[in-house]
Protein backbone atom coordinates (compact mmCIF):
# COMPACT_ATOMS: atom_id res chain seq x y z
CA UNK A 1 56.35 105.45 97.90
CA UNK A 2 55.35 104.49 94.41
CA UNK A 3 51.83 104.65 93.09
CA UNK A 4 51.57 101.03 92.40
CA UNK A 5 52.58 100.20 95.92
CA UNK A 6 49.96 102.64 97.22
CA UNK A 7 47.49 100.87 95.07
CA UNK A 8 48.21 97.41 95.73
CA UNK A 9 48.01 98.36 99.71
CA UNK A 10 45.17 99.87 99.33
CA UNK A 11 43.80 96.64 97.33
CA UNK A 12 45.01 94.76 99.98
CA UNK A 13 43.20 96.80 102.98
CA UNK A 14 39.72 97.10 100.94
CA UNK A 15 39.86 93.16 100.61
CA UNK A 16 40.10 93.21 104.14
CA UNK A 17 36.36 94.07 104.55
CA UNK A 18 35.12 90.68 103.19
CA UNK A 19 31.33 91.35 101.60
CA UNK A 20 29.79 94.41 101.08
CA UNK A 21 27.58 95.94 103.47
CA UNK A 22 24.00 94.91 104.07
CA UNK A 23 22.20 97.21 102.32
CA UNK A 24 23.75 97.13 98.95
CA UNK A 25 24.31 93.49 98.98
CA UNK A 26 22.37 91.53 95.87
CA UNK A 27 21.81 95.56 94.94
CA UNK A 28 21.28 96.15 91.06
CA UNK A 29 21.14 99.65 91.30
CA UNK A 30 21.86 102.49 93.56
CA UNK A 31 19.81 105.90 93.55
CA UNK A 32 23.06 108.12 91.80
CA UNK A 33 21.34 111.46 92.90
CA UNK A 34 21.46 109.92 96.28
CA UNK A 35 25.25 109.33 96.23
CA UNK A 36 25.85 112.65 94.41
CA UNK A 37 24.21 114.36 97.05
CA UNK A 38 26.45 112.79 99.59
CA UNK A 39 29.31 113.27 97.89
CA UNK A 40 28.67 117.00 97.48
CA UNK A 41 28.10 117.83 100.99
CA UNK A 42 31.18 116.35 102.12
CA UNK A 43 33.11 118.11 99.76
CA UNK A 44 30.91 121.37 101.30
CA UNK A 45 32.28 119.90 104.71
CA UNK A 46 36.34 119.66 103.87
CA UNK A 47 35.73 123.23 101.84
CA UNK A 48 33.61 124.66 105.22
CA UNK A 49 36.64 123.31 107.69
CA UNK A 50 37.77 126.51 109.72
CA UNK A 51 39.05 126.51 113.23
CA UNK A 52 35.81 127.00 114.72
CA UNK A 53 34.61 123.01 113.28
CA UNK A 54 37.86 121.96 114.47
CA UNK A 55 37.03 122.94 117.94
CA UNK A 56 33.15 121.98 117.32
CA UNK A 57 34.56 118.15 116.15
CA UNK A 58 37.09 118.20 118.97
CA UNK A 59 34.86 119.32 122.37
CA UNK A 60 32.48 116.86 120.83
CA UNK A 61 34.78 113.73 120.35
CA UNK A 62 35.92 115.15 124.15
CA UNK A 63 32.67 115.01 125.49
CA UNK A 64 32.09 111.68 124.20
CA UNK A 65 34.90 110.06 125.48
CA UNK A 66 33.88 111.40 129.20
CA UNK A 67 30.92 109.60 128.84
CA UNK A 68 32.10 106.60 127.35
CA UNK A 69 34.43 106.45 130.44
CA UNK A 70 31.89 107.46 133.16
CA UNK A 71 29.86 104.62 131.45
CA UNK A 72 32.17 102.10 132.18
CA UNK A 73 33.18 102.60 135.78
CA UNK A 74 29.55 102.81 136.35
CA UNK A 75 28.35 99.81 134.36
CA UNK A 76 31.40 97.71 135.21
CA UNK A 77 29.49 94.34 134.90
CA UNK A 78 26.79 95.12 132.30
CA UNK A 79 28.14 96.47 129.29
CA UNK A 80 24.73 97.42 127.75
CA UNK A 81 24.50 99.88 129.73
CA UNK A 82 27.36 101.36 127.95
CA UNK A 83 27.12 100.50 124.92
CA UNK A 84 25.62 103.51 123.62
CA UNK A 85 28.36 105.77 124.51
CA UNK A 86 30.36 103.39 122.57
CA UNK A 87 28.34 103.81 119.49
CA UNK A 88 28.43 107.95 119.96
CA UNK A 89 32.14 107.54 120.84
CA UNK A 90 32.40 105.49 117.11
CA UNK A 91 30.56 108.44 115.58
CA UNK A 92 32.62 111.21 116.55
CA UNK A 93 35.76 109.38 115.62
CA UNK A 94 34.56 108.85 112.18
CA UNK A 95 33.52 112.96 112.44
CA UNK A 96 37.33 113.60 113.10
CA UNK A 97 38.62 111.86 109.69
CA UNK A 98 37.14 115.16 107.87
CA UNK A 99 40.62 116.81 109.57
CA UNK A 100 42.55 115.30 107.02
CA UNK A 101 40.88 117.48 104.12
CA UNK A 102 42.51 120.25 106.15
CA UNK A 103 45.99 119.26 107.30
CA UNK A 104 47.11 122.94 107.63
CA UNK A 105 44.93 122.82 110.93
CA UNK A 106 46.84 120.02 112.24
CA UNK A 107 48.87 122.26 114.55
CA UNK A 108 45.51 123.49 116.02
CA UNK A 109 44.51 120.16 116.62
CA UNK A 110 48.03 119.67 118.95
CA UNK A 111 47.07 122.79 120.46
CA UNK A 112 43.52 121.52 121.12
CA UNK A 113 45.24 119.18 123.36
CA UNK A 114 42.79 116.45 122.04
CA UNK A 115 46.04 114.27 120.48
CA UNK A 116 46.77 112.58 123.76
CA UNK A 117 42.87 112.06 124.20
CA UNK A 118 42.91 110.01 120.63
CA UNK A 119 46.26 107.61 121.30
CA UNK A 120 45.20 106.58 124.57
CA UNK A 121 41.94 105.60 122.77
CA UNK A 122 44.61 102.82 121.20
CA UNK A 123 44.50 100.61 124.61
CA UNK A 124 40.56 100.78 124.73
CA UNK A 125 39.31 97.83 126.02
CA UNK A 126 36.88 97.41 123.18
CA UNK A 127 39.13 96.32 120.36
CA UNK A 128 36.94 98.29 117.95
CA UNK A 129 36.98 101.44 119.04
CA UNK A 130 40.78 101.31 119.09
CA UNK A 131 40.75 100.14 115.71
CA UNK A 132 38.22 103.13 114.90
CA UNK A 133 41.52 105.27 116.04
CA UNK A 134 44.15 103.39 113.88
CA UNK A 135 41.49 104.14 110.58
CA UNK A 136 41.42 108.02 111.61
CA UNK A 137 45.42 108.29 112.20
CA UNK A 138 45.84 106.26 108.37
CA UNK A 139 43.56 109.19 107.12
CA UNK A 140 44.93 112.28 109.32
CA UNK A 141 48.94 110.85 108.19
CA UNK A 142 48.10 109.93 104.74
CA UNK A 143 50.48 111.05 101.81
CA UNK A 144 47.75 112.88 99.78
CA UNK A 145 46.49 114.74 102.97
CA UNK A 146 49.81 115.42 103.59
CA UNK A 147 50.79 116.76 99.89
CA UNK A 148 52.58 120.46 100.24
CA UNK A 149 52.30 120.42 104.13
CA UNK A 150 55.35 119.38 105.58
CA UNK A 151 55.00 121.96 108.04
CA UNK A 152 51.80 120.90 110.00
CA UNK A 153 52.74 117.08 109.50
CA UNK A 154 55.43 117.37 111.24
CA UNK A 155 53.96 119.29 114.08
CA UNK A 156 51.42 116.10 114.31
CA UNK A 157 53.31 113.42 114.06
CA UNK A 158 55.87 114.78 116.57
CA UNK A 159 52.89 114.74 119.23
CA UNK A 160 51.72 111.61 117.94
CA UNK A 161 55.21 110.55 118.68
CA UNK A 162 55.40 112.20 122.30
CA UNK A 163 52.25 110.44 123.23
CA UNK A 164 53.98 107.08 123.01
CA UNK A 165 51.67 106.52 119.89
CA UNK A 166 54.05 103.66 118.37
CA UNK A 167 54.40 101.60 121.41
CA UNK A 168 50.12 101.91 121.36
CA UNK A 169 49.48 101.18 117.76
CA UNK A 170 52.08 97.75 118.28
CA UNK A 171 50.16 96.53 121.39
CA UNK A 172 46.96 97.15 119.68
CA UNK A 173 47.82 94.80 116.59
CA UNK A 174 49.57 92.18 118.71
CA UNK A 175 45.56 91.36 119.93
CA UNK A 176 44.27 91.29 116.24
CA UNK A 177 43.56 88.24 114.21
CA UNK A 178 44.08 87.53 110.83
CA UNK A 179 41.31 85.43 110.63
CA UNK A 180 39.15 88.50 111.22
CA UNK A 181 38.23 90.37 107.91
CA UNK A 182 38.07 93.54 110.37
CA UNK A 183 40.96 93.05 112.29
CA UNK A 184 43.09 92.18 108.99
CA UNK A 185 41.99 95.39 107.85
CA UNK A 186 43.07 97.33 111.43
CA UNK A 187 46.48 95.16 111.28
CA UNK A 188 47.18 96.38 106.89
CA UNK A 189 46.19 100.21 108.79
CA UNK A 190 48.29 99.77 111.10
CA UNK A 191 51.26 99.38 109.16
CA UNK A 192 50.47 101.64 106.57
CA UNK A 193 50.21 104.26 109.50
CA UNK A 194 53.59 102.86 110.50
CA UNK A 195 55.00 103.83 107.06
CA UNK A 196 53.52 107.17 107.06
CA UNK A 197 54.78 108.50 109.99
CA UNK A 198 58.61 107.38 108.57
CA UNK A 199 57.55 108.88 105.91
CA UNK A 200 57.24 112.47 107.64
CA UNK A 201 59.55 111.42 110.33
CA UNK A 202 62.63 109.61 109.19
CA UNK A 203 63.63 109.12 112.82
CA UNK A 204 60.29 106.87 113.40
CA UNK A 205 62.08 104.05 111.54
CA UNK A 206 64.81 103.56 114.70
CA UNK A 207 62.26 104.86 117.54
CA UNK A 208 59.58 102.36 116.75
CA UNK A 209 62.18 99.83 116.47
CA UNK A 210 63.84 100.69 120.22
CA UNK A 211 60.49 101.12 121.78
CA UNK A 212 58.30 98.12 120.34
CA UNK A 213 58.30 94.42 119.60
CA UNK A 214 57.24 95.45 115.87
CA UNK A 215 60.66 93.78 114.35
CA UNK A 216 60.16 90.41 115.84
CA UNK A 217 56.32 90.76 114.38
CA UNK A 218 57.44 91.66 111.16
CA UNK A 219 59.80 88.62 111.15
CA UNK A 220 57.12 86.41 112.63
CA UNK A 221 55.20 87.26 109.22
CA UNK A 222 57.66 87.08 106.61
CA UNK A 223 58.83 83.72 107.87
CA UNK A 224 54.66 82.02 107.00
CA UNK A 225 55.44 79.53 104.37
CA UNK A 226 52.68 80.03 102.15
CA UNK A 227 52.25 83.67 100.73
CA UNK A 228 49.52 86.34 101.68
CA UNK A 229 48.97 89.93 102.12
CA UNK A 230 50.11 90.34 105.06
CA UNK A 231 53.27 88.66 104.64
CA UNK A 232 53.51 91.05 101.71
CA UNK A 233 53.13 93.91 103.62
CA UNK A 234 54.97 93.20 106.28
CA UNK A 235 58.10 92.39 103.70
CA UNK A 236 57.67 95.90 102.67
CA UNK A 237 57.57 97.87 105.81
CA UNK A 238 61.10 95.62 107.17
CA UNK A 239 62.69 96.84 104.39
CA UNK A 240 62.03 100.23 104.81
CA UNK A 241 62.84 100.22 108.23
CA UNK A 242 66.25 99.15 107.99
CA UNK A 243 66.92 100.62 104.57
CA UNK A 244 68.46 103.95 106.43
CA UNK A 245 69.12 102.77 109.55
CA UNK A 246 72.83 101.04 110.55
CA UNK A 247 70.75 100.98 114.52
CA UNK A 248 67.65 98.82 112.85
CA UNK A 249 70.56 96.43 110.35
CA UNK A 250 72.27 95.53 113.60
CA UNK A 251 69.17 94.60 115.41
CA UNK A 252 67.85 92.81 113.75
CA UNK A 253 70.45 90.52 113.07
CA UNK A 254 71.12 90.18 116.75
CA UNK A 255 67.25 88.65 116.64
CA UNK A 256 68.61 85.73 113.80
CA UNK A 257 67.16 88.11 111.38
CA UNK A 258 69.58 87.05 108.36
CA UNK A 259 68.52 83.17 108.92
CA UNK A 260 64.76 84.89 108.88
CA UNK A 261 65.29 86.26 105.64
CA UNK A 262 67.37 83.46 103.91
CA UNK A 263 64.97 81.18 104.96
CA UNK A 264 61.99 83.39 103.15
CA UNK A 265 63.78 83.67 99.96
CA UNK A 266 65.03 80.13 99.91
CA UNK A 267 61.63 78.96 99.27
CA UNK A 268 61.91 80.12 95.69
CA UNK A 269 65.20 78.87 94.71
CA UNK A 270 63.69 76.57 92.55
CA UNK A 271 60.13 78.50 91.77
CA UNK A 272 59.21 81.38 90.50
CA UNK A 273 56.48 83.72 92.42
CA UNK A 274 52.68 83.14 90.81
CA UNK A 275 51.69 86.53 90.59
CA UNK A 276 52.96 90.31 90.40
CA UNK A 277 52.21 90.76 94.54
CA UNK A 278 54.31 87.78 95.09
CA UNK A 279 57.01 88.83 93.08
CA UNK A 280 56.72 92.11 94.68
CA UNK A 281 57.41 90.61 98.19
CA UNK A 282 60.28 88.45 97.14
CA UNK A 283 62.00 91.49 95.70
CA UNK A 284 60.91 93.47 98.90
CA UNK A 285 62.53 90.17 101.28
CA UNK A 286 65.96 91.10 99.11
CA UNK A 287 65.92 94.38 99.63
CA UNK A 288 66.01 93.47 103.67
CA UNK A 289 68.78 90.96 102.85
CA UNK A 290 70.71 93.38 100.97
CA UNK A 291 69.91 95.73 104.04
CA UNK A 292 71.00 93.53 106.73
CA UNK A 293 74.54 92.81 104.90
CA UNK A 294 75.78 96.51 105.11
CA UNK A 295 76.97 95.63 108.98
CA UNK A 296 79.92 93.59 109.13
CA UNK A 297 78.66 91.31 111.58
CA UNK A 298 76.15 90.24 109.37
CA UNK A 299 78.49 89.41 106.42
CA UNK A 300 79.40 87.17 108.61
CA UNK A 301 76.11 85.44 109.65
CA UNK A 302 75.44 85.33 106.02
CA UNK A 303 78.42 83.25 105.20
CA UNK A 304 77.77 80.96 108.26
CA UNK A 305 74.15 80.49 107.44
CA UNK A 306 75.32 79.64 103.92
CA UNK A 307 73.78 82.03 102.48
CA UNK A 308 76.63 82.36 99.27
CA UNK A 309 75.75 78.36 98.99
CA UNK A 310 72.15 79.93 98.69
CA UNK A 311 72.68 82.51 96.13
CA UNK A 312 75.01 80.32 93.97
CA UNK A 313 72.15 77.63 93.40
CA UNK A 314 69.28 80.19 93.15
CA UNK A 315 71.39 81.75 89.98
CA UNK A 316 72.10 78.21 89.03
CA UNK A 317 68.39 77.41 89.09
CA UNK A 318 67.98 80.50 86.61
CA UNK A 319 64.55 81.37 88.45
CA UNK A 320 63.05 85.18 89.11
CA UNK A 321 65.57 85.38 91.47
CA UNK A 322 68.32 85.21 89.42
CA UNK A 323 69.40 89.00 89.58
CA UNK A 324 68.46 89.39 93.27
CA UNK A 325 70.77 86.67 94.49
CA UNK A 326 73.41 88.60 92.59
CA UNK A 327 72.76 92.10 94.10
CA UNK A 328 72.87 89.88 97.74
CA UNK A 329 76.42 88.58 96.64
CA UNK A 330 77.95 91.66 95.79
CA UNK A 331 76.24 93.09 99.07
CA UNK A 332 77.91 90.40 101.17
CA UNK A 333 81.53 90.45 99.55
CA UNK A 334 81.81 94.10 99.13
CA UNK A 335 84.62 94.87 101.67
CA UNK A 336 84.84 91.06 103.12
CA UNK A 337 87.14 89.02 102.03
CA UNK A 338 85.79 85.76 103.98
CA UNK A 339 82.76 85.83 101.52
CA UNK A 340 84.62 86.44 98.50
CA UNK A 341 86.73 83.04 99.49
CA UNK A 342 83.81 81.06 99.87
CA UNK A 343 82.23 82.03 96.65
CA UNK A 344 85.87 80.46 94.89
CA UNK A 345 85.77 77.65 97.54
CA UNK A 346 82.37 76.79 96.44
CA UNK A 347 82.95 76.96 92.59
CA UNK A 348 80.70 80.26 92.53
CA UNK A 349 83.34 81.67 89.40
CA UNK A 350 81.97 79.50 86.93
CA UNK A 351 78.12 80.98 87.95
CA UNK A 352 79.41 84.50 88.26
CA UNK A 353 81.47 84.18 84.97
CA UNK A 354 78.30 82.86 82.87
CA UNK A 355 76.54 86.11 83.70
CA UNK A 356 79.65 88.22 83.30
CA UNK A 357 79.11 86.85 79.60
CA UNK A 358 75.63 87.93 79.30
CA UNK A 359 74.38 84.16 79.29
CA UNK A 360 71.39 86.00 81.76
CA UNK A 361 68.27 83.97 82.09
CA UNK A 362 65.36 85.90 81.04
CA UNK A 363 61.71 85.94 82.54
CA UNK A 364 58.77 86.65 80.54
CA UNK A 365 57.31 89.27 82.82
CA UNK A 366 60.97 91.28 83.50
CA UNK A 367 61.48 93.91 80.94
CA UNK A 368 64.62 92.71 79.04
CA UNK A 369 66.77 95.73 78.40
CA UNK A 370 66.77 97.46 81.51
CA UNK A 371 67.02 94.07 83.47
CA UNK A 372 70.49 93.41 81.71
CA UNK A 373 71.73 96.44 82.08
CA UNK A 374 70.76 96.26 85.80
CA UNK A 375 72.15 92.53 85.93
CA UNK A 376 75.18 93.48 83.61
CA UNK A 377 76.27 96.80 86.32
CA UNK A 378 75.88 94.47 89.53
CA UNK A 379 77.81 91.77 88.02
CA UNK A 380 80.67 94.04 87.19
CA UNK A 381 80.19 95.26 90.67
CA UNK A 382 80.54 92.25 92.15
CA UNK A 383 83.98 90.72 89.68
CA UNK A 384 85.63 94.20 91.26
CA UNK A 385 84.49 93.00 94.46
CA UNK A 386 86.10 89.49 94.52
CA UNK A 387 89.51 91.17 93.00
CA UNK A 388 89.60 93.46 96.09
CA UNK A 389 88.93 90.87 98.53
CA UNK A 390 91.22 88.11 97.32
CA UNK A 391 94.45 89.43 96.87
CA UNK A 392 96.73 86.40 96.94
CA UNK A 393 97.27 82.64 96.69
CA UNK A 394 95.51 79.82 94.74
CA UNK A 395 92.03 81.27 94.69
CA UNK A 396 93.59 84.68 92.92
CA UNK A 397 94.91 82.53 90.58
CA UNK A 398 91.50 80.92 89.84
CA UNK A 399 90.27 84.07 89.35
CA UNK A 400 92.97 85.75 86.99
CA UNK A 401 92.72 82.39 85.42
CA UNK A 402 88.92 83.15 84.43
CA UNK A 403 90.25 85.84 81.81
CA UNK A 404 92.71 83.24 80.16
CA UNK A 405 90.84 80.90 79.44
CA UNK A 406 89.32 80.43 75.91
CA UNK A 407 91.83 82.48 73.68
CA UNK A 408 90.79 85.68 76.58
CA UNK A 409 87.49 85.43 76.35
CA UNK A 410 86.89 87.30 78.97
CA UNK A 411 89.14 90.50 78.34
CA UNK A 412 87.31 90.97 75.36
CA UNK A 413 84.03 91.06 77.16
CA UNK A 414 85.63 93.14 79.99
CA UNK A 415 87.57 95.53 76.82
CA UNK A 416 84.03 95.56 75.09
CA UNK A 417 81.93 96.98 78.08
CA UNK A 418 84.78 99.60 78.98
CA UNK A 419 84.21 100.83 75.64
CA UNK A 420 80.58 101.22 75.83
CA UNK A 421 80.88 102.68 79.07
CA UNK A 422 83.29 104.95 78.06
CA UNK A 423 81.17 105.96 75.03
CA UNK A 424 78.04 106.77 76.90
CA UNK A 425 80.31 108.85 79.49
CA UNK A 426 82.08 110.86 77.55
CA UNK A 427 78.44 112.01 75.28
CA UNK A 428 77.00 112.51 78.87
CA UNK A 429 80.32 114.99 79.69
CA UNK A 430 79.60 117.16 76.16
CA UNK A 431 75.92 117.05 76.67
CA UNK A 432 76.89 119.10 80.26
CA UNK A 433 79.23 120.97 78.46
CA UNK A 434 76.95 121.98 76.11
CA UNK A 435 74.45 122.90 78.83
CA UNK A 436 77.51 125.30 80.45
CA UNK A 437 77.83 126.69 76.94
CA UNK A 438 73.36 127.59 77.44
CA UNK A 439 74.22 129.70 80.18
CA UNK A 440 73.50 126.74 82.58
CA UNK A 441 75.29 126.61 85.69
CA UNK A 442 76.61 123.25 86.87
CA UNK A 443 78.79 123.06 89.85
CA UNK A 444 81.65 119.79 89.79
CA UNK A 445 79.52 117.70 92.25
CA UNK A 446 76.79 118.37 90.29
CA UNK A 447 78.12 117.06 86.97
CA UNK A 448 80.49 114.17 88.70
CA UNK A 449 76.79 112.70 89.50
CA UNK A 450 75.55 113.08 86.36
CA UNK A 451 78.32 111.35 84.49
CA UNK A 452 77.75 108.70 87.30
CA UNK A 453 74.27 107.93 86.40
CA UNK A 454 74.93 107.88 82.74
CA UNK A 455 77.50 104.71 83.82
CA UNK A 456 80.43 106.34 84.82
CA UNK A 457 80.56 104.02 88.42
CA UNK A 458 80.39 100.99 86.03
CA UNK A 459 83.18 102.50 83.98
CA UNK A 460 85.21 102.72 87.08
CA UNK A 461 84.65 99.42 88.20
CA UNK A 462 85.66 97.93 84.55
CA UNK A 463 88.89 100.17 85.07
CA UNK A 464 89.95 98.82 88.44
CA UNK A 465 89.68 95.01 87.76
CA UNK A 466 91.78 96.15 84.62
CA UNK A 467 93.86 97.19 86.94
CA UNK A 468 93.95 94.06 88.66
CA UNK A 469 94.72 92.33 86.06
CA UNK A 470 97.41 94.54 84.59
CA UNK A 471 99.43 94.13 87.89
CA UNK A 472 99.25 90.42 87.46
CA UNK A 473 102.14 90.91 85.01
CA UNK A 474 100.69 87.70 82.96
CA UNK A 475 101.95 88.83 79.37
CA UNK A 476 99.53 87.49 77.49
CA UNK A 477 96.45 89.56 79.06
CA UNK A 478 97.96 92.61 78.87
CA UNK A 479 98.84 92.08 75.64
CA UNK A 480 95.18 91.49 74.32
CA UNK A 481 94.37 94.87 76.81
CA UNK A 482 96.86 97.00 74.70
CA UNK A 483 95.44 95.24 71.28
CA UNK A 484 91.98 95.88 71.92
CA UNK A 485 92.29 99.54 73.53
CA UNK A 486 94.82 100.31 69.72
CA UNK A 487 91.78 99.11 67.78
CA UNK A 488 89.46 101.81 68.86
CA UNK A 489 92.49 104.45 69.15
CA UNK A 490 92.93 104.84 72.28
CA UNK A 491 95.73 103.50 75.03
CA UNK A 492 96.77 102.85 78.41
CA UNK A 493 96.48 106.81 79.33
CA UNK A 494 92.89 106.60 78.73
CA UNK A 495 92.20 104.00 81.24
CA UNK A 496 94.70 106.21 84.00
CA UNK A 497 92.32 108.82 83.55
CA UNK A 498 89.79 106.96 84.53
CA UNK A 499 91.15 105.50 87.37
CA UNK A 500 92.52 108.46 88.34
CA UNK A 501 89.06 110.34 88.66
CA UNK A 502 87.83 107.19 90.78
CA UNK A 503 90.87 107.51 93.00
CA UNK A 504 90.33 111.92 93.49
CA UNK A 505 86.60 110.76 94.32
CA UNK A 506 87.03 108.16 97.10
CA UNK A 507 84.82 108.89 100.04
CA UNK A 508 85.66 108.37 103.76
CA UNK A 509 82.40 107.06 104.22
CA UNK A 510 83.63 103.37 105.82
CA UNK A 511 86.68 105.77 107.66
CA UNK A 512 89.66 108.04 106.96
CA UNK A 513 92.13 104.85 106.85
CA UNK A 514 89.99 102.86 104.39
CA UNK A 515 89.80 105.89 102.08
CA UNK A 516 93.69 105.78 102.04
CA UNK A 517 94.16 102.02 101.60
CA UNK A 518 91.40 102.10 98.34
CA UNK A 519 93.14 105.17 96.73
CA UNK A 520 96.63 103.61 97.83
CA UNK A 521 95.18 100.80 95.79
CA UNK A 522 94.25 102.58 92.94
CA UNK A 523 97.36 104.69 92.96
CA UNK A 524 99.08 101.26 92.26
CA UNK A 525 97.33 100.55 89.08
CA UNK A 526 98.15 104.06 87.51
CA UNK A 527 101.52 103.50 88.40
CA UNK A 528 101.79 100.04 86.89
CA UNK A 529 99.61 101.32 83.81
């Protein structure tokens, strides 16, 4: 996770707490010698921590909670009479937070056998203390604490795991409210606790998702009208659950998750967001569409729902959400034809076409270069991908038509970015040559990825709708192909070669059979070339 994101959570979690305490409300000044005396002697504690504290804090906090329960079968019907067990039961859970200055002792604490002890704290009937527990496990599983200790984080988050601490924290937030300046804080810890044990624990992302209600919360949130932190949040941690996970895609469009999502970015097809945290959480609500379209069977709710009607008048509207609603329509036609035909059915080429040109709607607070290059790669992306998908008929034509019209127009825009592509690959390929020459070793895999971040994938892409188009047999296109690629000295062998390393490089990732139809495919353009 990014430091700005860490930030703007932990912005979001302090504003939580609603005033300032008592004592230093309407304060002009604080006694500094006071607070610097503090704030040495608990660095003297987190320097001090040994294995003896450990056991100290933990037969403590053990002790405590014996009490606190004796208390309350005893005092059943008068909670005073417990109450103070409650307080020393606060106490020593706010002792236990020092732990996370020392996460190498972590796998003493599992051995402690105290873990157990602190989840089952998580069902507590007084709604505090259990939020007392989600505010030590945020500290314990934090990524600071957790810096150069993968080790011991794992050990602790596996027995956090074992002691069914997701299906805990989930019940506990399902009784918070919003409204409640503490409780909104417990529910922002709660999720960021979520997100740090995925972030130790990859596996966490599918587990909490099998074993808790938290998707159909998350959705609950994201689908408020009116925007908030929470929502914000809650936008984030979706899309990091199912940005890995084929299990978590699937389920959640089983649960009408891709009408969920459509419906939160459709509010802004004709605004923009207000503020940098809004904008943040539309961009987070694409990121779970573009998620939820890697599964077939969501292609397919997306083009019921409408969502390509969706995209095409979000681009139309030229709003922040311009780019976005691109990246979802390549997502969603990217191996299925049924979307690429309703993009042509529904006069999408002419929208798709604009950008193609570069006619890209700019907003004031988007960095322009790198937003055009980003907008100018996904568009390419997503020409290839309506090529692949419609093969034949009147809607081909419509497309092929596209680079006909006005004098070929559109070859020389294709023609143009080949050769910048081509340009910036083939200085990447002598810079790693030169590196080889250094006495720097660079295996094929390695330097097939770096060509592919210096634009070699775009490159590719530019190559096979040539290719497409070169098989059309329309003599006037080629013709303007084989005029342009003589003005910079080069030919049709040139583009081969490039198709030709796309074609060696085909992964079997969607299958062994769809690996031999796209290289099949490609194999066909070389030959035509």
């Amino acid at each position: 996770m990014e430091v700005s994101n860490q930030t703007r959570k932990r912005k979001a979690i302090d504003a939580g707490h609603g005033s300032p305490p008592p004592a230093y409300r309407g304060s002009d000044s604080v006694d500094l010698s006071l607070l610097e005396a503090l704030e040495k002697s608990s660095h003297h504690a987190v320097e001090a921590l040994d294995l003896k504290t450990l056991k100290k804090l933990v037969l403590s906090f053990e002790r405590r909670l014996r009490d606190n329960i004796a208390a309350r079968l005893k005092y059943v019907e008068n909670p005073e009479k417990f109450a103070d067990s409650e307080v020393d039961l606060h106490d020593d859970l706010q002792k236990l937070k020092v732990l996370a200055g020392a996460p190498e002792l972590y796998p003493d604490l599992v051995a402690s056998n105290s873990v157990p002890s602190i989840v089952n704290l998580l069902s507590h009937d007084n709604s505090d203390i259990a939020n007392d527990v989600v505010q030590l496990l945020q500290d314990l599983t934090d990524e600071d604490a957790l810096e150069d200790n993968d080790e011991p984080a794992r050990v602790l988050v596996d027995a956090l795991v074992e002691n069914n601490v997701l299906e805990l924290l989930v019940q506990n937030m399902n009784r918070l409210s919003e409204a409640d300046p503490d409780e909104a804080t417990a529910i922002y810890a709660t999720l960021t606790v979520i997100e740090n044990l995925v972030e130790v624990k990859p596996a966490v992302a599918e587990l909490v998702c099998e074993r808790t209600k938290l998707l159909r919360w998350l959705l609950t949130k994201i689908k408020v009208r009116e925007f908030e932190g929470i929502k914000q949040y809650a936008s984030e941690i979706l899309a990091i659950l199912l940005q890995n996970s084929t299990a978590n895609q699937k389920r959640l469009g089983q649960m009408n998750g891709v009408d969920a999502v459509l419906e939160g970015v459709a509010m802004y097809k004709s605004k923009d967001p207000k503020t940098p945290d809004e904008e943040e959480m539309l961009e987070n609500l694409f990121d779970c569409l573009c998620c939820l379209l890697m599964p077939l069977e969501n292609k397919e709710r997306f083009v019921n729902a409408e969502g390509v009607e969706l995209m095409i008048i979000i681009m139309k509207q030229k709003k922040y959400a311009y780019g976005s609603a691109i990246r979802a329509l390549d997502f969603a036609m990217t191996n299925y034809p049924p979307a690429c035909e309703r993009f042509v059915d529904v006069m999408g080429l002419k929208t798709a076409f604009a950008a193609f040109m570069g006619k890209i709607p700019l907003n004031k607070r988007i960095k322009r270069e790198r937003y055009k290059e980003e907008l100018e790669e996904r568009v390419i992306s997503l020409i290839a991908s309506l090529f692949a998908g419609i093969l034949r008929g009147s809607r081909r034509d419509r497309l092929l038509s596209k680079f006909v019209e006005n004098e070929f127009e559109k070859i020389d825009r294709l023609m143009e970015l080949y050769f910048r592509y081509s340009d910036r690959v083939r200085s990447e390929a002598e810079r790693l040559d030169q590196l080889e020459l250094d006495d720097l070793e660079l295996d094929e895999d390695e330097k097939y990825n770096r060509k592919l971040e210096s634009g070699l994938y775009s490159l590719q892409l530019v190559a096979v709708i040539l290719g497409h188009i070169w098989c059309s047999e329309h003599s006037g296109m080629r013709g303007r192909i084989e005029l342009l690629l003589k003005q910079q000295k080069l030919s049709k062998t040139d583009v081969k070669q490039i198709l030709q390393e796309y074609h060696d490089n085909i992964g079997d990732l969607d299958g062994p059979e769809e690996k031999e139809r796209g290289q099949a495919r490609i194999q066909l353009f070389i030959s035509a070339m």
